[in-house]
C-alpha atoms as a PDB file:
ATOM      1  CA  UNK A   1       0.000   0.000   0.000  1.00  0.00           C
ATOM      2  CA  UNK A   2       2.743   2.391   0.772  1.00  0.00           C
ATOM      3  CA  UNK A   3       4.168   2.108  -3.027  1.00  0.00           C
ATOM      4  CA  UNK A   4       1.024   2.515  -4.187  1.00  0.00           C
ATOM      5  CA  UNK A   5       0.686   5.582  -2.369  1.00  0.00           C
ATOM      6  CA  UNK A   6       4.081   6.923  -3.249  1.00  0.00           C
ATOM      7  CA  UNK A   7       3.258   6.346  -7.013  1.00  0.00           C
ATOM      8  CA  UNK A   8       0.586   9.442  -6.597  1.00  0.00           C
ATOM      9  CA  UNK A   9      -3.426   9.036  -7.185  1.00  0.00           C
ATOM     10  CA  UNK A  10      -3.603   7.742 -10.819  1.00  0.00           C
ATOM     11  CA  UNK A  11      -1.217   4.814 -10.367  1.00  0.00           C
ATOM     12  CA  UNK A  12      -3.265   3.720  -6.847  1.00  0.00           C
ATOM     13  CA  UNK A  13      -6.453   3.684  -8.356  1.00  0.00           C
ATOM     14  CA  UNK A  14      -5.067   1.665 -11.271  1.00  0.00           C
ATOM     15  CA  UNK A  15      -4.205  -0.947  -8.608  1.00  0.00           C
ATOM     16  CA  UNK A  16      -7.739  -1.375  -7.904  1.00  0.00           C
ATOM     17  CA  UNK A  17      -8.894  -1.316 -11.209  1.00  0.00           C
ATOM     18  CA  UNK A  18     -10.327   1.968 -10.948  1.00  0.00           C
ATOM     19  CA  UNK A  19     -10.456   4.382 -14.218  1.00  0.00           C
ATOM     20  CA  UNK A  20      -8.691   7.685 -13.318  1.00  0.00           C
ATOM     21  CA  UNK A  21     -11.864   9.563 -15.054  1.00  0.00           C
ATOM     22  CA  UNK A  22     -14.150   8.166 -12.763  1.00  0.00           C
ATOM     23  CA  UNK A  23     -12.788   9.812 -10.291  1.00  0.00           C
ATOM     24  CA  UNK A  24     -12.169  12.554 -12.218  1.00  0.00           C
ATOM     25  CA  UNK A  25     -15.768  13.469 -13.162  1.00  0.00           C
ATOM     26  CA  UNK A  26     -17.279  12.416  -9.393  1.00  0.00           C
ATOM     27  CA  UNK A  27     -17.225  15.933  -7.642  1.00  0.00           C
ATOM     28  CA  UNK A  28     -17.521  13.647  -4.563  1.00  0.00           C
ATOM     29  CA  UNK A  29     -13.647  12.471  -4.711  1.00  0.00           C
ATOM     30  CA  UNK A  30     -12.268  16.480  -4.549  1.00  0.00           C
ATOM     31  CA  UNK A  31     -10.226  14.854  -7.009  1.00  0.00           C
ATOM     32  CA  UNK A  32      -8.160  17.169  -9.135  1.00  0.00           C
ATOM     33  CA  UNK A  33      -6.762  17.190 -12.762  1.00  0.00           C
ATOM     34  CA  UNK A  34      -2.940  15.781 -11.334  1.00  0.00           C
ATOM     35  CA  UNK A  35      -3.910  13.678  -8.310  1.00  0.00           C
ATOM     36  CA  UNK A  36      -3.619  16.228  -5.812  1.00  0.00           C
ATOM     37  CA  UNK A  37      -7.371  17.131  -4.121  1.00  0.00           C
ATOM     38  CA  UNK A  38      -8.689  20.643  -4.920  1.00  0.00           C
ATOM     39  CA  UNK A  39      -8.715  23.269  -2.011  1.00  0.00           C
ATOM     40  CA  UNK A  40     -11.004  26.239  -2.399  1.00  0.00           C
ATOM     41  CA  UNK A  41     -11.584  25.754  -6.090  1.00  0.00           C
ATOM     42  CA  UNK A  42     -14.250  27.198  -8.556  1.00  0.00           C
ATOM     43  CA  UNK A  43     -16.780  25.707  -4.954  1.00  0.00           C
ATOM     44  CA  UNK A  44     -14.959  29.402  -3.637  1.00  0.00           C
ATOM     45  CA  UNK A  45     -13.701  31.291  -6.458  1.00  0.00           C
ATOM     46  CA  UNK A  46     -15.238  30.150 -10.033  1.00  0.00           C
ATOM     47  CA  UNK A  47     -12.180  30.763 -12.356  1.00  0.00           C
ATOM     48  CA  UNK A  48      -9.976  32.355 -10.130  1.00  0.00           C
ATOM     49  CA  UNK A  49      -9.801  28.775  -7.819  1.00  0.00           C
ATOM     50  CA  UNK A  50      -9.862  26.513 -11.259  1.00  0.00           C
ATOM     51  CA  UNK A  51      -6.934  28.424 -13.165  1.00  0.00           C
ATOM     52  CA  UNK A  52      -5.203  28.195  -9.370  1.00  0.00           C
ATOM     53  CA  UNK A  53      -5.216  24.365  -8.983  1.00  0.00           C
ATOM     54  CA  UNK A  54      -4.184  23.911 -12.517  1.00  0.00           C
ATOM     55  CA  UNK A  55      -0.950  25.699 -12.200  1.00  0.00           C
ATOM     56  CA  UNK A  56       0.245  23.622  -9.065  1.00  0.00           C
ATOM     57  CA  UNK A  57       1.676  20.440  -8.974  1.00  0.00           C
ATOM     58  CA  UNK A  58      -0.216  19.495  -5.713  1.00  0.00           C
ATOM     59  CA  UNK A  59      -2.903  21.255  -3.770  1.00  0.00           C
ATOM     60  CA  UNK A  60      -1.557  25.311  -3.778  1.00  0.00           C
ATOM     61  CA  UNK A  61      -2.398  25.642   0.016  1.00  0.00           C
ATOM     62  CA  UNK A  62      -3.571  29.172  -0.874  1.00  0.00           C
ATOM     63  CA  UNK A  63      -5.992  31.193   1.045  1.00  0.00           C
ATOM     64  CA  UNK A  64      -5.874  34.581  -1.182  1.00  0.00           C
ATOM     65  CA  UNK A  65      -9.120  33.353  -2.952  1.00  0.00           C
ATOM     66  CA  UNK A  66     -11.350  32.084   0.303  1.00  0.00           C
ATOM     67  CA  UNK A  67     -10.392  34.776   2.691  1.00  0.00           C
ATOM     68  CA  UNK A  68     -11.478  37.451   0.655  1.00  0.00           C
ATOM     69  CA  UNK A  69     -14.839  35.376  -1.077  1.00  0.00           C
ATOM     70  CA  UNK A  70     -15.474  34.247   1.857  1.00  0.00           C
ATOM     71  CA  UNK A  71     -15.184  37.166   4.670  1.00  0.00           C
ATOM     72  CA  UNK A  72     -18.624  37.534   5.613  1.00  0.00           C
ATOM     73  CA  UNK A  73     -19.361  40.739   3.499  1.00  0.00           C
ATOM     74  CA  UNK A  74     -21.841  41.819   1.536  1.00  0.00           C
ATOM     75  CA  UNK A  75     -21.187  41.032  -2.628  1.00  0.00           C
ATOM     76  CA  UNK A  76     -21.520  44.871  -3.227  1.00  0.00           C
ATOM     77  CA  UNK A  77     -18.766  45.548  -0.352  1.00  0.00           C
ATOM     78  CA  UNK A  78     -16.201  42.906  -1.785  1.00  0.00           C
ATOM     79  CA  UNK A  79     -16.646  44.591  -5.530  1.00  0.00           C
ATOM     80  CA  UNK A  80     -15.712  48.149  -3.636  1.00  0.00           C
ATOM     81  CA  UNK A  81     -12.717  46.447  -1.764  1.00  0.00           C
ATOM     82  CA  UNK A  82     -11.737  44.421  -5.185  1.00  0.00           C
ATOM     83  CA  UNK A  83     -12.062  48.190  -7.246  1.00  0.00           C
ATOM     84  CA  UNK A  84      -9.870  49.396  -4.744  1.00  0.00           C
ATOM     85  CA  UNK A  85      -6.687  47.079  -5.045  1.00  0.00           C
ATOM     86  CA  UNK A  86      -7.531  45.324  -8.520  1.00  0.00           C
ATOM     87  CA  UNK A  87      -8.958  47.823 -10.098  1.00  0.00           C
ATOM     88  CA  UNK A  88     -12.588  46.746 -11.080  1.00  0.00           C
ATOM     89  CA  UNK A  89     -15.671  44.932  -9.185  1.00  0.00           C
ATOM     90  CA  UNK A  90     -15.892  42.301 -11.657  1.00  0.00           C
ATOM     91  CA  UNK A  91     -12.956  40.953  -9.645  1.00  0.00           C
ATOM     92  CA  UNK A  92     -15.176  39.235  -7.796  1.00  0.00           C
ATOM     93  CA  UNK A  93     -18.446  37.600  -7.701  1.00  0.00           C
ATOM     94  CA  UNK A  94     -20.845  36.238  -5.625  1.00  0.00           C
ATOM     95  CA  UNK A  95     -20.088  32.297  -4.429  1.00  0.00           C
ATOM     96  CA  UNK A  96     -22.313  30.258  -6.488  1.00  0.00           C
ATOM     97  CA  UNK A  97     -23.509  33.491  -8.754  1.00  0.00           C
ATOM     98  CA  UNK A  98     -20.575  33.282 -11.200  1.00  0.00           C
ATOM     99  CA  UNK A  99     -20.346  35.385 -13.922  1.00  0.00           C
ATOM    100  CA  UNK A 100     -18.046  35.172 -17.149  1.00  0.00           C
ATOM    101  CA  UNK A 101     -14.453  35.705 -16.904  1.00  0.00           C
ATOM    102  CA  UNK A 102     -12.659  38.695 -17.350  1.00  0.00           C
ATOM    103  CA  UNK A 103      -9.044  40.156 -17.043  1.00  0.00           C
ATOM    104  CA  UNK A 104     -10.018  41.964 -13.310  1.00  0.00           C
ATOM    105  CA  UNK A 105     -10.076  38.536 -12.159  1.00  0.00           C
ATOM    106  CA  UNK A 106      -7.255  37.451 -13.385  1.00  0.00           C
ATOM    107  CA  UNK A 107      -5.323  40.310 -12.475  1.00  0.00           C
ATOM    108  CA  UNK A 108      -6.548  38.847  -8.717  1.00  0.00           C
ATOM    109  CA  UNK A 109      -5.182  35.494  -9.405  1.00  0.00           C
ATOM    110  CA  UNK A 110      -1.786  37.532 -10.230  1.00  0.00           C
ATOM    111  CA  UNK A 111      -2.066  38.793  -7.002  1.00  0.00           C
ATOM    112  CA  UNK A 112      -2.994  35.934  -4.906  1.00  0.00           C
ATOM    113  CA  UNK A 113      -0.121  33.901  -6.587  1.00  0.00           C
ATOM    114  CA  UNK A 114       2.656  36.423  -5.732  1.00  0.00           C
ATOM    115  CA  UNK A 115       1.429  36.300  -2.200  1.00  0.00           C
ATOM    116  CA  UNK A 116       0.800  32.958  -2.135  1.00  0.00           C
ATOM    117  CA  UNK A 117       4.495  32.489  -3.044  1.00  0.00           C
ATOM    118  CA  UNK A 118       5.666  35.265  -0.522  1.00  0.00           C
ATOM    119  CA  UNK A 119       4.021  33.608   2.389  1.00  0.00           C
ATOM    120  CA  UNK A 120       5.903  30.395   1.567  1.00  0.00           C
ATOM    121  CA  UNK A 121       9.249  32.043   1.536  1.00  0.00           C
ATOM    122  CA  UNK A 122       8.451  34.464   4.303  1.00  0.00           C
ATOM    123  CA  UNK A 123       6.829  31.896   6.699  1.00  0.00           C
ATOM    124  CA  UNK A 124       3.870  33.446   6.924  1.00  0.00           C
ATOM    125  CA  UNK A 125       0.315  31.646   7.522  1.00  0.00           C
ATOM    126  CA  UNK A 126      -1.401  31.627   4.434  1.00  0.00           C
ATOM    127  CA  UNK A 127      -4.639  30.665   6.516  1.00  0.00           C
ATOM    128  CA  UNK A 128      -5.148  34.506   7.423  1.00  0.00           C
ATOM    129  CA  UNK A 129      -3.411  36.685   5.058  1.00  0.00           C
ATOM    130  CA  UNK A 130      -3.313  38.477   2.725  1.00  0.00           C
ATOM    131  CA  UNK A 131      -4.821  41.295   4.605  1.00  0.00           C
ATOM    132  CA  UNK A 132      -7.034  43.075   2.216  1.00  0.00           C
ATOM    133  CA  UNK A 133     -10.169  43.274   4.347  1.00  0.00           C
ATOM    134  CA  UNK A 134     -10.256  44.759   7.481  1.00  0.00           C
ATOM    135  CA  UNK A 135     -13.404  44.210  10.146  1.00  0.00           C
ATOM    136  CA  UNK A 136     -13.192  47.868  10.883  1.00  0.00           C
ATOM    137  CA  UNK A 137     -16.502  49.645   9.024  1.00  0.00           C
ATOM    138  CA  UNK A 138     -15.017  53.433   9.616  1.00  0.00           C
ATOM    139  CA  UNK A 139     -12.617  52.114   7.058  1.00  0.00           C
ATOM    140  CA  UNK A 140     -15.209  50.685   4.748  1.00  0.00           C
ATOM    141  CA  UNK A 141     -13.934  46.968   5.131  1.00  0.00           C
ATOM    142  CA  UNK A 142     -10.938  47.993   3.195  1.00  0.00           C
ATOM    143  CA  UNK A 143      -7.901  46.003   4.539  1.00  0.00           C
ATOM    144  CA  UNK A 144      -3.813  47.029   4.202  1.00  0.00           C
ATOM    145  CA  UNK A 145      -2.221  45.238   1.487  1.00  0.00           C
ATOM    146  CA  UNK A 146       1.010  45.954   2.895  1.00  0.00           C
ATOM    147  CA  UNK A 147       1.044  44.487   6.012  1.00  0.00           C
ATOM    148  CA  UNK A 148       3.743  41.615   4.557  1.00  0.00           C
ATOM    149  CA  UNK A 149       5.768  44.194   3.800  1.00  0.00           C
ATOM    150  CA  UNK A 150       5.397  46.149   7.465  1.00  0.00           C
ATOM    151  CA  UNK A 151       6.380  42.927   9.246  1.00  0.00           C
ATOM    152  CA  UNK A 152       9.397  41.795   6.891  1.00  0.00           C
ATOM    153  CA  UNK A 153      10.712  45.613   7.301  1.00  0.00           C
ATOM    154  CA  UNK A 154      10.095  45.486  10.933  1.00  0.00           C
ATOM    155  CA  UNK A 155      12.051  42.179  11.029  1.00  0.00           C
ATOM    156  CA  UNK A 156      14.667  43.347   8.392  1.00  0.00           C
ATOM    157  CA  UNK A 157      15.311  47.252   8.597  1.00  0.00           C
ATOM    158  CA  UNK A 158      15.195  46.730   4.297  1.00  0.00           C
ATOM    159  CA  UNK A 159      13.204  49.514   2.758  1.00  0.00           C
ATOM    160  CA  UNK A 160      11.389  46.837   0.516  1.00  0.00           C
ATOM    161  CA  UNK A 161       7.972  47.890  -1.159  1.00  0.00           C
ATOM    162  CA  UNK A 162       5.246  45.637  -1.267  1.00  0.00           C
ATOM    163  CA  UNK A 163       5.479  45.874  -4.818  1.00  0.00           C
ATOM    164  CA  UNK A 164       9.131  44.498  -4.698  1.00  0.00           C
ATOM    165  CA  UNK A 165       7.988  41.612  -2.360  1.00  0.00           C
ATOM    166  CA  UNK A 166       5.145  40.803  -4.694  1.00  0.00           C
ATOM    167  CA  UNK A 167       7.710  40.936  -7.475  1.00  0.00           C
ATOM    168  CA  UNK A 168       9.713  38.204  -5.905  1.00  0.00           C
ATOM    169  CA  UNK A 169       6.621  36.037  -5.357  1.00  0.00           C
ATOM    170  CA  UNK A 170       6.255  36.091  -9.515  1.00  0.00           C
ATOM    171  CA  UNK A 171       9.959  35.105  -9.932  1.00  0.00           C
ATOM    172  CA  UNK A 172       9.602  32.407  -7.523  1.00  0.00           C
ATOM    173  CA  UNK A 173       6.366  31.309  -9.318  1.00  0.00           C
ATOM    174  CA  UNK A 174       8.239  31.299 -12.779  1.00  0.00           C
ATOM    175  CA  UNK A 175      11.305  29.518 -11.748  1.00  0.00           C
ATOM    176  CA  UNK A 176       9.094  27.240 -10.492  1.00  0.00           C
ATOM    177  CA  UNK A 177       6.879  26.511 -13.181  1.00  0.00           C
ATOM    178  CA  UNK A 178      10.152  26.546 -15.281  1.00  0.00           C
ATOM    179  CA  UNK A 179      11.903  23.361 -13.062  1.00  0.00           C
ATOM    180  CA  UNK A 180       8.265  21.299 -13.585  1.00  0.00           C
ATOM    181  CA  UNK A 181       8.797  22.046 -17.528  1.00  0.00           C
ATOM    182  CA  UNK A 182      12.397  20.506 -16.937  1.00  0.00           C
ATOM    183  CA  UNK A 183      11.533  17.757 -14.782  1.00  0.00           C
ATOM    184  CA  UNK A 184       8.789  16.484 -17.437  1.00  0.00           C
ATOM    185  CA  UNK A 185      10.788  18.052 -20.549  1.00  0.00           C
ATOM    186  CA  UNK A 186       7.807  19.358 -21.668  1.00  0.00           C
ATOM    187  CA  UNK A 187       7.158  23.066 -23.040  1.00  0.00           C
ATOM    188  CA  UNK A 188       3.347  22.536 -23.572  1.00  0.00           C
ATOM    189  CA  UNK A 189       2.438  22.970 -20.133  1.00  0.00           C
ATOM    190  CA  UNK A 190      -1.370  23.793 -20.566  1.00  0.00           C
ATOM    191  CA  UNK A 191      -1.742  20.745 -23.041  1.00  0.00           C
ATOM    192  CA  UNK A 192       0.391  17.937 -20.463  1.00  0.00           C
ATOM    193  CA  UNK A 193       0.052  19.829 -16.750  1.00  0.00           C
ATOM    194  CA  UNK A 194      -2.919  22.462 -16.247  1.00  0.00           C
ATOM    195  CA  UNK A 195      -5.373  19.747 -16.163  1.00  0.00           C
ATOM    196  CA  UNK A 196      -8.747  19.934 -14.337  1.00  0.00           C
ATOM    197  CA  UNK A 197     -11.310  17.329 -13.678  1.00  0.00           C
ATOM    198  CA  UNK A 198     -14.570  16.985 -15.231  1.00  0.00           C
ATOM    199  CA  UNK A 199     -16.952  17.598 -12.493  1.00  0.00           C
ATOM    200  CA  UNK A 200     -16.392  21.033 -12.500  1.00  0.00           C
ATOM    201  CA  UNK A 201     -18.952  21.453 -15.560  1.00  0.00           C
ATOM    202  CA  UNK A 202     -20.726  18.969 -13.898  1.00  0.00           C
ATOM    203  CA  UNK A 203     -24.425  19.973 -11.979  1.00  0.00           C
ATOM    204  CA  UNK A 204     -26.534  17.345  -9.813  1.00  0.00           C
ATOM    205  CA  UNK A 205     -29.672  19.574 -11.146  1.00  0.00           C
ATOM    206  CA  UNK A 206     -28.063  20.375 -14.429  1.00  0.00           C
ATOM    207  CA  UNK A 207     -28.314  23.492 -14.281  1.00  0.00           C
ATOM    208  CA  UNK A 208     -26.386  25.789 -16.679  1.00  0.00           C
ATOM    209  CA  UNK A 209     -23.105  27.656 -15.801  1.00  0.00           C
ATOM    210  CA  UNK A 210     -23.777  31.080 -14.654  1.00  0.00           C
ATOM    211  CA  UNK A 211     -26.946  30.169 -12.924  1.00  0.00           C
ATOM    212  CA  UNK A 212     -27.523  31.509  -9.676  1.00  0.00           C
ATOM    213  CA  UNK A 213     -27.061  28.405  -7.377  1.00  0.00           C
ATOM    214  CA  UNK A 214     -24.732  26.297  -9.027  1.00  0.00           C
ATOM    215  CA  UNK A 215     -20.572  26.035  -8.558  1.00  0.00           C
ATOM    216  CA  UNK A 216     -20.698  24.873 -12.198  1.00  0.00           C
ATOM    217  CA  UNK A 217     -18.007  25.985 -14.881  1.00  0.00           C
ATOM    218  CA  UNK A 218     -17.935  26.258 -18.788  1.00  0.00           C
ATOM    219  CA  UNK A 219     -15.469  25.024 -20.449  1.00  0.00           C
ATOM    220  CA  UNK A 220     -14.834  27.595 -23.202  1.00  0.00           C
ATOM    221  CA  UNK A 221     -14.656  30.014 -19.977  1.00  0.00           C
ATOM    222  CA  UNK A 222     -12.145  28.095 -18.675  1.00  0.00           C
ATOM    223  CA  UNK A 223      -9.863  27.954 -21.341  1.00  0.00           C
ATOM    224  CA  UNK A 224     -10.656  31.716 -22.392  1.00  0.00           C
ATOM    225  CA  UNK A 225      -9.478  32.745 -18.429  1.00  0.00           C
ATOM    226  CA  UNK A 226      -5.807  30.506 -19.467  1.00  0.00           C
ATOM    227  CA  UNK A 227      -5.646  32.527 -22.316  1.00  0.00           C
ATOM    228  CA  UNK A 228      -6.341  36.488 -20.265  1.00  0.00           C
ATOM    229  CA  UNK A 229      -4.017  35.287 -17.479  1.00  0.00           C
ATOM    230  CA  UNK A 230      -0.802  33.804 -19.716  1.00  0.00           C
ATOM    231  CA  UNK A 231      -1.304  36.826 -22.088  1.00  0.00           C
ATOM    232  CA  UNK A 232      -1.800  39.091 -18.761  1.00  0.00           C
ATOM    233  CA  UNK A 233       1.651  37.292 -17.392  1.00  0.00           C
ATOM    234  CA  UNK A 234       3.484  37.472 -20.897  1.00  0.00           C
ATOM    235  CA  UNK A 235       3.602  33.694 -20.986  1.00  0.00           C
ATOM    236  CA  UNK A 236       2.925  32.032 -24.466  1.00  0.00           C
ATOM    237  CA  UNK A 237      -0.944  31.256 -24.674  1.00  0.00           C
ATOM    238  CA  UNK A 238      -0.641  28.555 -27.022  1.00  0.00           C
ATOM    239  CA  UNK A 239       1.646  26.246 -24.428  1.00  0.00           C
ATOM    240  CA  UNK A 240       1.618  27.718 -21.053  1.00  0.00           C
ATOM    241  CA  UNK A 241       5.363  28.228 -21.417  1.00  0.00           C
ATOM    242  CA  UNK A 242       7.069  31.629 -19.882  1.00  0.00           C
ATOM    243  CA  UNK A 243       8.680  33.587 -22.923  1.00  0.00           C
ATOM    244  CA  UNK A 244      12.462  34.431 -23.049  1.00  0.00           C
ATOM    245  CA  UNK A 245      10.737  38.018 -22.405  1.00  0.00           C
ATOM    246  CA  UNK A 246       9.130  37.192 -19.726  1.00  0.00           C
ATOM    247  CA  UNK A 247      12.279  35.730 -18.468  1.00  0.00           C
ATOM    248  CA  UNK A 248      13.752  39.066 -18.845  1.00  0.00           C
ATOM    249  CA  UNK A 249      11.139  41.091 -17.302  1.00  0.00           C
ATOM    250  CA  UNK A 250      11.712  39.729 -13.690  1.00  0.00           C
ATOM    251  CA  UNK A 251      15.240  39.285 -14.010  1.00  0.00           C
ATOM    252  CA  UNK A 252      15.785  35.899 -14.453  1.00  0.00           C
ATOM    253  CA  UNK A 253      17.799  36.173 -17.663  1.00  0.00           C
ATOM    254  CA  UNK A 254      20.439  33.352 -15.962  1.00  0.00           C
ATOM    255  CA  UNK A 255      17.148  30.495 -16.413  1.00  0.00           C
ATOM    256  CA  UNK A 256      17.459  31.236 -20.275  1.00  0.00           C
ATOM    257  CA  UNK A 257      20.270  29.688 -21.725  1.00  0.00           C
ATOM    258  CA  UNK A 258      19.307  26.700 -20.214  1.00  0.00           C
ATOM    259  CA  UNK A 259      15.619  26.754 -21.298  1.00  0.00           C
ATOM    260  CA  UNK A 260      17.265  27.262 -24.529  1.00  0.00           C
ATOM    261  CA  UNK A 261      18.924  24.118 -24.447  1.00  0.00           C
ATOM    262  CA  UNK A 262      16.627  22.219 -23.435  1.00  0.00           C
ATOM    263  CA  UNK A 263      13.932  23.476 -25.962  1.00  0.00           C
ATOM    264  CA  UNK A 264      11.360  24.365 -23.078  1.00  0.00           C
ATOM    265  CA  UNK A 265      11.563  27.982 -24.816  1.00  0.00           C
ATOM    266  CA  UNK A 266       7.875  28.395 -26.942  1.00  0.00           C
ATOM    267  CA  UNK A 267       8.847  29.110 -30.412  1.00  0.00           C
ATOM    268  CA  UNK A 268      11.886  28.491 -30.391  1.00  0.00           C
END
């Protein structure tokens, strides 16, 4: 049982004679497109939590999506709060009142990436930050996004911006997503990796996506929100792949040569 376990979810159920899309398309497994379970998903945060647990090996641990969905305010508060730091209400919707995607929203995947990364290298609980709402009404709700960046100062003395910090949460995302392309020498990355299951455009009332009441995704929506957030992140669209640009553009010029090498460079 242990090397079944250690072989990850698709060999284990194999062992039991158990066709990886079953599970794949029961919503009741949690199952998720490479093994790992989903954790606050499109059940929390429609495209934002299904283009999130596609770009992670195993389950992101990320709570940038649920704490802010799921604070306790009103829909029409969150939209003000997501205006605020994303720059447009349609950020956000209502849990289980999804509508289309949209490039605010995946601006806010952006964002909750770069901290989700940050909080890993910074030690931070990811269970109660990021810090964007705040439970005090004289403030209208609105929480500090900087607060990462008060404590590493206070623990540092460095005069680092939370812009900076957020910056290094994006390299650390794209190195990362550029070992997984060298461990499975692969440079089509959305075609072999960002997989997710098919119960998410599954409903036990069949009802449609984008009807109030239902968690339910569409698939052309899904793959239209891959395409806004790799052109949004200057990744190639077509295979998931970071450009030698994008490379550039957060200083990691030194991963290039050897994605060249290797042929894990789109295009090239």
């Amino acid at each position: 049982m242990g090397k079944w376990l250690g072989e990850s979810t698709p060999y284990m159920l194999g062992h039991f004679g158990i066709q990886e899309s079953d599970w794949s398309n029961d919503g009741s497994t949690n199952y998720w497109g490479l093994g790992h379970p989903k954790h606050h998903a499109n059940e929390d945060d429609g495209q934002v939590g299904v283009v999130l647990n596609c770009l992670y090996n195993r389950d992101p641990m990320c709570h940038g999506t649920v704490n802010f969905t799921r604070s306790g305010l009103p829909i029409s508060v969150k939209k003000q709060i997501a205006e605020h730091f994303w720059g447009s209400g349609d950020a956000v919707d209502e849990i289980g009142d999804y509508k289309p995607t949209n490039e605010a929203k995946m601006r806010r995947l952006r964002w909750i990436i770069c901290r989700k990364e940050l909080h890993d290298m910074l030690g931070l609980c990811s269970w109660m930050a990021p810090w964007v709402v705040s439970p005090n009404k004289s403030e209208n709700y609105i929480g500090d996004d900087d607060m990462e960046g008060k404590v590493y100062r206070a623990l540092t003395g460095r005069n680092t911006t939370a812009k900076q910090l957020d910056d290094a949460g994006f390299r650390a995302f794209t190195l990362h997503r550029a070992y997984t392309m060298r461990e499975m020498n692969e440079v089509n990355m959305r075609k072999n990796h960002d997989f997710y299951p098919g119960w998410i455009f599954k409903d036990a009332k069949d009802r449609p996506a984008f009807t109030k009441g239902t968690i339910r995704m569409d698939k052309d929506d899904i793959e239209k929100s891959f395409d806004i957030f790799f052109k949004l992140i200057n990744w190639d669209p077509a295979t998931g792949a970071p450009t030698e640009q994008a490379y550039k553009d957060i200083n990691l010029e030194f991963v290039i040569p050897v994605m060249q090498k290797e042929g894990l460079i789109p295009g090239k």
